[in-house]
Protein backbone atom coordinates (compact mmCIF):
# COMPACT_ATOMS: atom_id res chain seq x y z
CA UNK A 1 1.32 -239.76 -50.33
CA UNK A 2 3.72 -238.73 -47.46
CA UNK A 3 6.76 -239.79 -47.50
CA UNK A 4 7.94 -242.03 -44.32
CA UNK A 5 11.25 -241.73 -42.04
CA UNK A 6 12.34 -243.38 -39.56
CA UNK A 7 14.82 -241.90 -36.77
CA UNK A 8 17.10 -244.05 -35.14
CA UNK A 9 19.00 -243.35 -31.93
CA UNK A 10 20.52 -245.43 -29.18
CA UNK A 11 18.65 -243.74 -26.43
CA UNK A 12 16.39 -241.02 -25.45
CA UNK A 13 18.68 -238.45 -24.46
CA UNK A 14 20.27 -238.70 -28.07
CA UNK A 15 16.50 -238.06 -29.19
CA UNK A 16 16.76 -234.57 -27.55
CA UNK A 17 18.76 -233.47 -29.94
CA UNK A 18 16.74 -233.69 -33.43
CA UNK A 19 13.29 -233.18 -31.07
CA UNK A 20 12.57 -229.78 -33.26
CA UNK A 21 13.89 -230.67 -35.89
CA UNK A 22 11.39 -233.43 -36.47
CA UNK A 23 9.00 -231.55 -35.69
CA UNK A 24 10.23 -228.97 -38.52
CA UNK A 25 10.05 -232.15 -41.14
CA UNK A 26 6.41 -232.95 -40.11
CA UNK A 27 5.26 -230.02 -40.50
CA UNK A 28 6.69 -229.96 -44.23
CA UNK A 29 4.65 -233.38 -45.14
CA UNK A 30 6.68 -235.99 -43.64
CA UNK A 31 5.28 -238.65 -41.48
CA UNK A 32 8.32 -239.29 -38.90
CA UNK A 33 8.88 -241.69 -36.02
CA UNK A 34 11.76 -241.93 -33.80
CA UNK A 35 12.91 -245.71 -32.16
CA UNK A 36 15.19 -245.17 -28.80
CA UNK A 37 16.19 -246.90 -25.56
CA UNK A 38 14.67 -245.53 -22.03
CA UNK A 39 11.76 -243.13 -23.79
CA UNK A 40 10.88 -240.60 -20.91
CA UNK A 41 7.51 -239.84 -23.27
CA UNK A 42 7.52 -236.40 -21.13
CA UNK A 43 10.00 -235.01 -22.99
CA UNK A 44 8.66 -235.77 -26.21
CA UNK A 45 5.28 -233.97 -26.58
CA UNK A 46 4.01 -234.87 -29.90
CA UNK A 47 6.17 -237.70 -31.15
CA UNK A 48 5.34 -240.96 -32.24
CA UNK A 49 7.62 -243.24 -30.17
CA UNK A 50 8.88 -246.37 -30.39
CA UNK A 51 11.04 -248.52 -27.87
CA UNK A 52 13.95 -250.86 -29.11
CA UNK A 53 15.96 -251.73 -26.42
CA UNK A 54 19.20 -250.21 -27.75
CA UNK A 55 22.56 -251.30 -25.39
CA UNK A 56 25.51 -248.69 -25.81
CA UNK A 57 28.05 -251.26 -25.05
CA UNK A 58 29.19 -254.62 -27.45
CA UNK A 59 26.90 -257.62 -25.76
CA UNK A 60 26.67 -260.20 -28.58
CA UNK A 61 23.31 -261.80 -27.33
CA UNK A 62 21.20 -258.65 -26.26
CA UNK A 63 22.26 -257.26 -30.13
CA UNK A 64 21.24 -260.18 -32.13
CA UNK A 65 17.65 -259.75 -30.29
CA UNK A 66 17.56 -255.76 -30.68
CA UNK A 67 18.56 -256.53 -34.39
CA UNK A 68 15.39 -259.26 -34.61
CA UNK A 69 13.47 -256.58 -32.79
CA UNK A 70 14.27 -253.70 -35.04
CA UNK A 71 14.22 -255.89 -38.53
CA UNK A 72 10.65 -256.30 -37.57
CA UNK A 73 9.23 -253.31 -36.96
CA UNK A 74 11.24 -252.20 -39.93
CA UNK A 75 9.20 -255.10 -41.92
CA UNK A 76 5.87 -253.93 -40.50
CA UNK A 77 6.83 -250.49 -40.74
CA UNK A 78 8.06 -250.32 -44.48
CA UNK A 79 9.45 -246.70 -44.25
CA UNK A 80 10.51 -244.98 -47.18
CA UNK A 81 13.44 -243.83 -45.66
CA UNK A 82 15.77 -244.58 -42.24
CA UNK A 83 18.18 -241.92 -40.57
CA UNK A 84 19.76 -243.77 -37.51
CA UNK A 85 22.67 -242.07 -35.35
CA UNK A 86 24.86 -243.04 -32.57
CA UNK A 87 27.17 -246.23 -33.19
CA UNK A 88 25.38 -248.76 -32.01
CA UNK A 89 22.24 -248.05 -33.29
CA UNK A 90 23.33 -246.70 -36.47
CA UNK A 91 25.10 -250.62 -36.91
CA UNK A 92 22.18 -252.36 -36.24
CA UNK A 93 19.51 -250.33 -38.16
CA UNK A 94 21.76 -250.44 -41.31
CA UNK A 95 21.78 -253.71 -41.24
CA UNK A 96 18.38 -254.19 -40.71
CA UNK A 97 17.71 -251.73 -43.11
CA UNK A 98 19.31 -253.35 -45.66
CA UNK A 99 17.64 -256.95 -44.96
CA UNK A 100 14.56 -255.48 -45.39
CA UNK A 101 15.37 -253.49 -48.65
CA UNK A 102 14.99 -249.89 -48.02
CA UNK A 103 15.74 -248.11 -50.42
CA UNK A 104 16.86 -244.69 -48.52
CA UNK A 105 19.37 -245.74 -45.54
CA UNK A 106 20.83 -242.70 -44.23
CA UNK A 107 23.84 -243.41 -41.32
CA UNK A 108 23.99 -239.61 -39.34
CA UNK A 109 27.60 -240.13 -37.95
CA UNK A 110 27.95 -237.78 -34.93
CA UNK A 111 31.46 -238.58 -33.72
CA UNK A 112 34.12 -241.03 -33.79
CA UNK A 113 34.61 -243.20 -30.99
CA UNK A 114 37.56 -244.84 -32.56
CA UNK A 115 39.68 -241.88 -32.11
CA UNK A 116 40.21 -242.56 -28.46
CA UNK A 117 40.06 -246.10 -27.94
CA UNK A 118 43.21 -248.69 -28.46
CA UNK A 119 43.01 -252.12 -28.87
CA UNK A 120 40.73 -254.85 -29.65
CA UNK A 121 38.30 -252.64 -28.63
CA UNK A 122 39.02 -249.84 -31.55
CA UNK A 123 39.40 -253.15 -34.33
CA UNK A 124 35.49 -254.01 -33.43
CA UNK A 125 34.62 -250.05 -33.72
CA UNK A 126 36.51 -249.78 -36.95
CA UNK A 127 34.84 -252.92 -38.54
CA UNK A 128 31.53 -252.00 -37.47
CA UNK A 129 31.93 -248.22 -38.29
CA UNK A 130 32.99 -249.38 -41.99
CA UNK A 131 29.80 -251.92 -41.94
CA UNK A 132 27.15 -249.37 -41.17
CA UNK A 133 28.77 -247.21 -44.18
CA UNK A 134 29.03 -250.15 -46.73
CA UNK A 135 25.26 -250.86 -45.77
CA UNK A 136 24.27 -247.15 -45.91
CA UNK A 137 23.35 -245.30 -49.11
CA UNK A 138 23.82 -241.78 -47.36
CA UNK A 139 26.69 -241.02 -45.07
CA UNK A 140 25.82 -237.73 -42.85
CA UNK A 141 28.89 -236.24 -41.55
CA UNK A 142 28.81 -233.36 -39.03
CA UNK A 143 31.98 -231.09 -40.13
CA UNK A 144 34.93 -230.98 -42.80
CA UNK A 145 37.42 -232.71 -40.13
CA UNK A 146 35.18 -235.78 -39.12
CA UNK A 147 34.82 -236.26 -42.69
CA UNK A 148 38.73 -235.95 -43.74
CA UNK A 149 38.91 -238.45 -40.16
CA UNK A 150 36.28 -240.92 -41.70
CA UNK A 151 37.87 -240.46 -45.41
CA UNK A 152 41.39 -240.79 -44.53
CA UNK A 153 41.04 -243.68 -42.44
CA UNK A 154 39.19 -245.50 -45.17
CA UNK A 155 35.77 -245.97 -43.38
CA UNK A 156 33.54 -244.67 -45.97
CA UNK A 157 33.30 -244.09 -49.61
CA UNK A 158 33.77 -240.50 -50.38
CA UNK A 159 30.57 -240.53 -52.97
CA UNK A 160 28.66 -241.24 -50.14
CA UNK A 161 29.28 -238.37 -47.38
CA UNK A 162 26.73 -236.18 -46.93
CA UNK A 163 27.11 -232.44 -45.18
CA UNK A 164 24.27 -230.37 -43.79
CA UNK A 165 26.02 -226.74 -44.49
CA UNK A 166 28.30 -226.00 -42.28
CA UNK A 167 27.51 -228.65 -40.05
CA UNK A 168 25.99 -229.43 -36.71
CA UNK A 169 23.07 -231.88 -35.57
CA UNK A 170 20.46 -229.12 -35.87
CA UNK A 171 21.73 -225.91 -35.60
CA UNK A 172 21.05 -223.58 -32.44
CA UNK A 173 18.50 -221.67 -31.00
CA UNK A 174 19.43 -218.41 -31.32
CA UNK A 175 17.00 -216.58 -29.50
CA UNK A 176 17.17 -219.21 -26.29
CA UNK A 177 21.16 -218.24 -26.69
CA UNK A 178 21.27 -214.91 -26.07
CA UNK A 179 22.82 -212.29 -24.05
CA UNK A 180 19.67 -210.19 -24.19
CA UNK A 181 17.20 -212.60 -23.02
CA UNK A 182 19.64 -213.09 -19.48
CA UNK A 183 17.33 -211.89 -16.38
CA UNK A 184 20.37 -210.20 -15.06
CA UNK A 185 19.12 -209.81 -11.32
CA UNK A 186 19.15 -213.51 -11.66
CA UNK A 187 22.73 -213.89 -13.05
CA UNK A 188 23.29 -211.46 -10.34
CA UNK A 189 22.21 -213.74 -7.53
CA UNK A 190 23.42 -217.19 -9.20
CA UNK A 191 26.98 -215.66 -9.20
CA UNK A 192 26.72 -214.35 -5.78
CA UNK A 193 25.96 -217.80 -4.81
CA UNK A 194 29.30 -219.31 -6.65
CA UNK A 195 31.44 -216.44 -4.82
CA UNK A 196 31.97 -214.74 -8.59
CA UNK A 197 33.20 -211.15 -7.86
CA UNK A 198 33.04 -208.98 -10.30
CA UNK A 199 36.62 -208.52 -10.85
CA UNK A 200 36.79 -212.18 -11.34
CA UNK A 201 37.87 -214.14 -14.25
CA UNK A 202 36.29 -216.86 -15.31
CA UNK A 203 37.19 -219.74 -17.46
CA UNK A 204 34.39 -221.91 -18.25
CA UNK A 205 33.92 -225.88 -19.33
CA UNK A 206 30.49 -227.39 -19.88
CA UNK A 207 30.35 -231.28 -20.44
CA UNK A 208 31.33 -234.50 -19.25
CA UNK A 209 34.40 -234.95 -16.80
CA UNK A 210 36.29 -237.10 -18.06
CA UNK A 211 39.75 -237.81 -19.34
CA UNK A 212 38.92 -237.30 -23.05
CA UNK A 213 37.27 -234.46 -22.68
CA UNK A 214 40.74 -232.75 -22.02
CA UNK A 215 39.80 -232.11 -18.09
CA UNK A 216 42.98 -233.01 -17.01
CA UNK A 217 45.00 -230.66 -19.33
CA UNK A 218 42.38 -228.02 -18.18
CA UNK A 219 42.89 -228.46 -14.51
CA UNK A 220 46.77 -228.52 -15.13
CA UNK A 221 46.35 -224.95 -16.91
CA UNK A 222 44.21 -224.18 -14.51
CA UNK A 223 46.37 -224.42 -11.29
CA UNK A 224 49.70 -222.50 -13.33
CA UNK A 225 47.25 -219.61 -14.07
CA UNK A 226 46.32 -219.15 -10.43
CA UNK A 227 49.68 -218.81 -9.32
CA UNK A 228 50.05 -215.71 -11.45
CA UNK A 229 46.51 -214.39 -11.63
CA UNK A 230 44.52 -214.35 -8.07
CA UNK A 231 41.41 -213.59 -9.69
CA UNK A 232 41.08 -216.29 -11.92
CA UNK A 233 38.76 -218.96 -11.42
CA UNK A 234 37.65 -222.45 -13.10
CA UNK A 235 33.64 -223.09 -13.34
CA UNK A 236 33.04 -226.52 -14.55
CA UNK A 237 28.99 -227.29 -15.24
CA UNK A 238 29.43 -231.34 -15.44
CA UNK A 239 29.64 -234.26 -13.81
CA UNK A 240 32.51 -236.56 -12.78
CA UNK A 241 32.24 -239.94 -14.23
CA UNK A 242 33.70 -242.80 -13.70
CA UNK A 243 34.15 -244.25 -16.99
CA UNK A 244 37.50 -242.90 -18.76
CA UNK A 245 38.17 -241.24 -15.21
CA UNK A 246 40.43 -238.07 -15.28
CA UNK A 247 43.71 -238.76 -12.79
CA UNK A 248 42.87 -239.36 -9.35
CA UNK A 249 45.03 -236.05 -8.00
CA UNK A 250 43.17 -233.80 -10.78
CA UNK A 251 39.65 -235.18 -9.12
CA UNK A 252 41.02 -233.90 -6.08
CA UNK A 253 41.82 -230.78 -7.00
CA UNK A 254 38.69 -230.01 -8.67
CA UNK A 255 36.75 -231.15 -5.33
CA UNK A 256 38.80 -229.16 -2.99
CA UNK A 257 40.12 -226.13 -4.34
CA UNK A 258 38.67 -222.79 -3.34
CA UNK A 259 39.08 -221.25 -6.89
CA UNK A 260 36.82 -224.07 -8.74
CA UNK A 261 33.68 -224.13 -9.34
CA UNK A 262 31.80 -226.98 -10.12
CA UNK A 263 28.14 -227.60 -10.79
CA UNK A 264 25.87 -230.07 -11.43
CA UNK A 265 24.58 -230.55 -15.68
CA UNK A 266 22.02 -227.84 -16.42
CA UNK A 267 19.03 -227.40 -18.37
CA UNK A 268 19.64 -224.09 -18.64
CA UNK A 269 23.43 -223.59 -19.71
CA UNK A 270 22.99 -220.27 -21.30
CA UNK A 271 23.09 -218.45 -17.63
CA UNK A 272 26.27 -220.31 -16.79
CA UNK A 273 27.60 -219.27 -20.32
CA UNK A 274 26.81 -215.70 -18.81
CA UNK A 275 29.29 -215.99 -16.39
CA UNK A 276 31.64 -217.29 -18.35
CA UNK A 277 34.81 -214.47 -19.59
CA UNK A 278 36.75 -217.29 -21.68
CA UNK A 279 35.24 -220.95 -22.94
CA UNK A 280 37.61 -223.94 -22.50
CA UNK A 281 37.50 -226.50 -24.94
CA UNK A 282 39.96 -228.90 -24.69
CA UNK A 283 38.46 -232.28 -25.96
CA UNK A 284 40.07 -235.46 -27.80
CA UNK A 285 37.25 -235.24 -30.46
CA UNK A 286 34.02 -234.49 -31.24
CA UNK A 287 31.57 -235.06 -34.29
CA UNK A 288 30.99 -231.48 -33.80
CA UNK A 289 31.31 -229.18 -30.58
CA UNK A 290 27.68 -227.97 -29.94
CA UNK A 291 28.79 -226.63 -26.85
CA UNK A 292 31.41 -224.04 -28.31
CA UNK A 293 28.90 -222.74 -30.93
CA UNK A 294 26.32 -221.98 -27.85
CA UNK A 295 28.70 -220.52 -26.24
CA UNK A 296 30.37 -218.00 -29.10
CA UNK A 297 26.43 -217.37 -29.52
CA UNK A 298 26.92 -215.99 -25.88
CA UNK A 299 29.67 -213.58 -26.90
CA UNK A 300 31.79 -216.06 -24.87
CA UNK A 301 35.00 -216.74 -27.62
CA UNK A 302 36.35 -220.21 -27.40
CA UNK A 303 39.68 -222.00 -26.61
CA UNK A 304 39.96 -225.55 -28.40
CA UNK A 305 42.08 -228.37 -29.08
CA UNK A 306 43.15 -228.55 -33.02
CA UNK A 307 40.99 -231.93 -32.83
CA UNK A 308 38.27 -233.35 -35.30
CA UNK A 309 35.04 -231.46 -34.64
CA UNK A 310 36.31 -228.78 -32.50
CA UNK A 311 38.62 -226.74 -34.58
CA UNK A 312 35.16 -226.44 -37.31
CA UNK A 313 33.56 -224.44 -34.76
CA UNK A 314 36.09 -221.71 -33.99
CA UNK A 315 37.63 -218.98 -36.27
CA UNK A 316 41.41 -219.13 -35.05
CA UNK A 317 42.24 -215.48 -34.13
CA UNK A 318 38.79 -214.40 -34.71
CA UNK A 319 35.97 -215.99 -32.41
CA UNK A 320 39.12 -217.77 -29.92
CA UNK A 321 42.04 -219.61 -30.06
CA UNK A 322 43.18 -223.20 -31.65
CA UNK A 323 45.63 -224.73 -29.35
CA UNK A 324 47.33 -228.11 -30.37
CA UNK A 325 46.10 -231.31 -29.19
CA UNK A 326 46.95 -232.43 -25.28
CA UNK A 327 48.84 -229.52 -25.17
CA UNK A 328 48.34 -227.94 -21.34
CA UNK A 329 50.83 -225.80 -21.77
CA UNK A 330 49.81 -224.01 -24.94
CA UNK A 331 45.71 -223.59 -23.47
CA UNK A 332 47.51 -222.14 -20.55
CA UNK A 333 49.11 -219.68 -22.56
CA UNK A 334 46.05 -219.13 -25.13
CA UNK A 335 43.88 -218.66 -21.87
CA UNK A 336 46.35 -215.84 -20.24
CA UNK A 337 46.43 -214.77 -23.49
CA UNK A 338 42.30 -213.91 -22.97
CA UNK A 339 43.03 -212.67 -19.28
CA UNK A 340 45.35 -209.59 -19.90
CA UNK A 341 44.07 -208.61 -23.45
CA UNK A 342 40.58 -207.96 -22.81
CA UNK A 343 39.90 -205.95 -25.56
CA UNK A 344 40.69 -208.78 -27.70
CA UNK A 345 39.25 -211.10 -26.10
CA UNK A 346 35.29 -208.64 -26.17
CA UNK A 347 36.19 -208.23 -30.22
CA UNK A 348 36.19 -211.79 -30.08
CA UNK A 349 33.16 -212.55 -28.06
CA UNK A 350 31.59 -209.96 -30.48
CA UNK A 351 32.41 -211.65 -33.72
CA UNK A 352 31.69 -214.98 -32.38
CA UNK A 353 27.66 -214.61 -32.07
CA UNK A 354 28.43 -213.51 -35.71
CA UNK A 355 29.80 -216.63 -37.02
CA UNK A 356 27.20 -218.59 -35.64
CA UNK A 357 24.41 -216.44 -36.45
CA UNK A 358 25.61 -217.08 -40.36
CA UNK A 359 26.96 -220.73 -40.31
CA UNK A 360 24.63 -222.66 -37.20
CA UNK A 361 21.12 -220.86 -37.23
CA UNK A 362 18.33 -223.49 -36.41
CA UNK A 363 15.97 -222.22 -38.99
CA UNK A 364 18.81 -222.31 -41.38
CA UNK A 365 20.35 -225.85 -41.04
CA UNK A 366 16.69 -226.93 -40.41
CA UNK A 367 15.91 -225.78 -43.84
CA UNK A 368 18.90 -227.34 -45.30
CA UNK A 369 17.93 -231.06 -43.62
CA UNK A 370 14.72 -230.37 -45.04
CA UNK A 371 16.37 -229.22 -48.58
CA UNK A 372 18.34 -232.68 -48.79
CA UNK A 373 14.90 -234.98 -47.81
CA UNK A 374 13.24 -233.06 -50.66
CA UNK A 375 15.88 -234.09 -53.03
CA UNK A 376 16.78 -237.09 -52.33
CA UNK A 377 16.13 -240.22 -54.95
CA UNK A 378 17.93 -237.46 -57.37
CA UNK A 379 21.45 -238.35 -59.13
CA UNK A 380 22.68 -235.29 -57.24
CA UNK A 381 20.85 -235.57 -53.94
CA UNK A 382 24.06 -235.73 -52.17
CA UNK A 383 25.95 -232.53 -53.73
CA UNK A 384 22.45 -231.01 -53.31
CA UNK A 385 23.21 -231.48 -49.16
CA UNK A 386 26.18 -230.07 -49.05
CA UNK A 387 24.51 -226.52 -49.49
CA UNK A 388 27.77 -225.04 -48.67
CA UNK A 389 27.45 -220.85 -48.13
């Protein structure tokens, strides 16, 4: 008889990102289904689909009835096994998980909100981030630092962390992220229509704008470079949000300068990649930095904060650059660094496709998620997962 799983995110554009890789587990005799918030079915050709009404943010009375919700399709489900991600849903299908007595409950812990919230705010995360652990048998964490993060600061019993190789939430596509599958007449026209000369250099960012994303120390680099190097330039693929806003005279900057670029989010990110001569990656934390292995898969090389989930994805010296924390001044120098040693900087770009080719191969870590399924219920299921190379 199949075995059953249940996937758990807190909504549908969380869903995007284990898509193929459920896929991969069906096809090796799993029956899956995937709860979510806002399911845009579209999207998800040949899933089965089912909608809890997941709320990102604390609301005490809309939980309690997504947690009724959930217990019971849990109940009518009986799956032999739960994998929910994302805080909030990861909480509540833990603990309905556990009311209903299943025996596999696997928490997939993508990144720690804690790290950048103060408070009363960060005292509910850390209570609730401990309660999804103590009610979870498995403990999936995406890199070495998250785990030392969720070890050291007591949130999870070390017997149960779980690593998928090297990490990541499913690998990468590695043909998709390419240099050789770029139509270059159309990275040709899409630069022309950004103003990118060819003797330009460009310093790219891909994500959300926002203060903990490191935007502001990026900017700040940013505008000391172009005092010294006239063909510099910033392209930012992103939007600006609102919530944790970056400083109001940054935001103006990045609307009115002549040197920065910014564009809307992209489904295809690999072309904007292309244009890219240096990847900025200057975020608070991550659970791990998808971005910077697409990227490095471009022959882009990466500069990163030294912060959880980020510094996992770069080789310091050898794919890009480590820079500490909040440091503006030391990405400014790591970035000029990239601008007048180019040779460097294509040796790096070179060895960076490498790394990820090895480590963060779809078909590999797919393998691997489907290596620790099959073994599960085993006394060494978990040092079975690690599958370390």
């Amino acid at each position: 008889m199949q075995k059953k799983i249940i996937h758990g995110v807190t909504s549908s554009m969380s869903a995007l990102f284990i898509h193929e890789q459920i896929h991969f587990i069906e096809k090796n005799g799993y029956q899956v289904e995937v709860v979510c918030n806002n399911i845009p079915k579209r999207h998800y050709e040949g899933l089965k689909l089912a909608h809890i009404p997941f709320e990102r943010e604390i609301s005490i009375h809309k939980d309690v009835t997504t947690l009724y919700a959930l217990y019971r399709y849990l109940k009518r489900k009986k799956p032999d096994i739960i994998v929910f991600s994302t805080p909030k849903a990861g909480l509540l299908g833990m603990i309905a998980g556990y009311l209903n007595g299943t025996e596999t409950r696997i928490f997939a812990q993508w990144g720690l909100r804690l790290e950048t919230v103060t408070g009363v705010k960060k005292l509910i995360l850390q209570t609730t981030e401990k309660l999804t652990c103590l009610l979870s048998t498995h403990v999936i964490i995406l890199s070495d630092s998250l785990e030392a993060e969720m070890v050291g600061r007591k949130l999870v019993d070390p017997k149960k962390v779980v690593r998928i190789g090297k990490g990541s939430v499913n690998g990468l596509d590695m043909e998709r992220f390419s240099p050789h599958v770029i139509d270059q007449e159309r990275l040709t026209r899409m630069k022309e229509d950004l103003n990118i000369k060819p003797t330009d250099f460009v310093i790219g960012y891909m994500g959300r704008i926002t203060r903990d994303k490191g935007t502001n120390e990026l900017v700040e680099a940013f505008m000391r470079l172009s005092t010294r190097h006239d063909n510099v330039k910033l392209l930012l693929v992103g939007d600006i949000e609102s919530g944790d806003p970056i400083r109001p005279e940054n935001k103006k900057i990045i609307e009115t300068h002549e040197r920065i670029l910014l564009c809307a989010y992209t489904k295809e990110p690999e072309y904007y990649y292309s244009m890219m001569d240096v990847f900025a990656f200057p975020t608070y934390r991550e659970g791990f930095g998808t971005v910077s292995i697409e990227a490095q898969a471009m022959h882009v090389p990466v500069i990163g904060f030294d912060s959880t989930g980020v510094k996992d994805t770069i080789v310091d010296n050898e794919t890009g650059l480590i820079v500490r924390t909040n440091d503006a001044k030391g990405l400014e120098e790591a970035i000029e660094d990239m601008v007048i040693h180019p040779e460097k900087r294509e040796q790096m770009g070179r060895n960076a496709r490498i790394f990820v080719k090895e480590n963060f191969d779809r078909e590999l870590i797919q393998q691997k998620v489907l290596d620790f399924y099959n073994t599960l219920g085993r006394a060494d299921d978990k040092e079975v997962a690690y599958l370390k190379a």
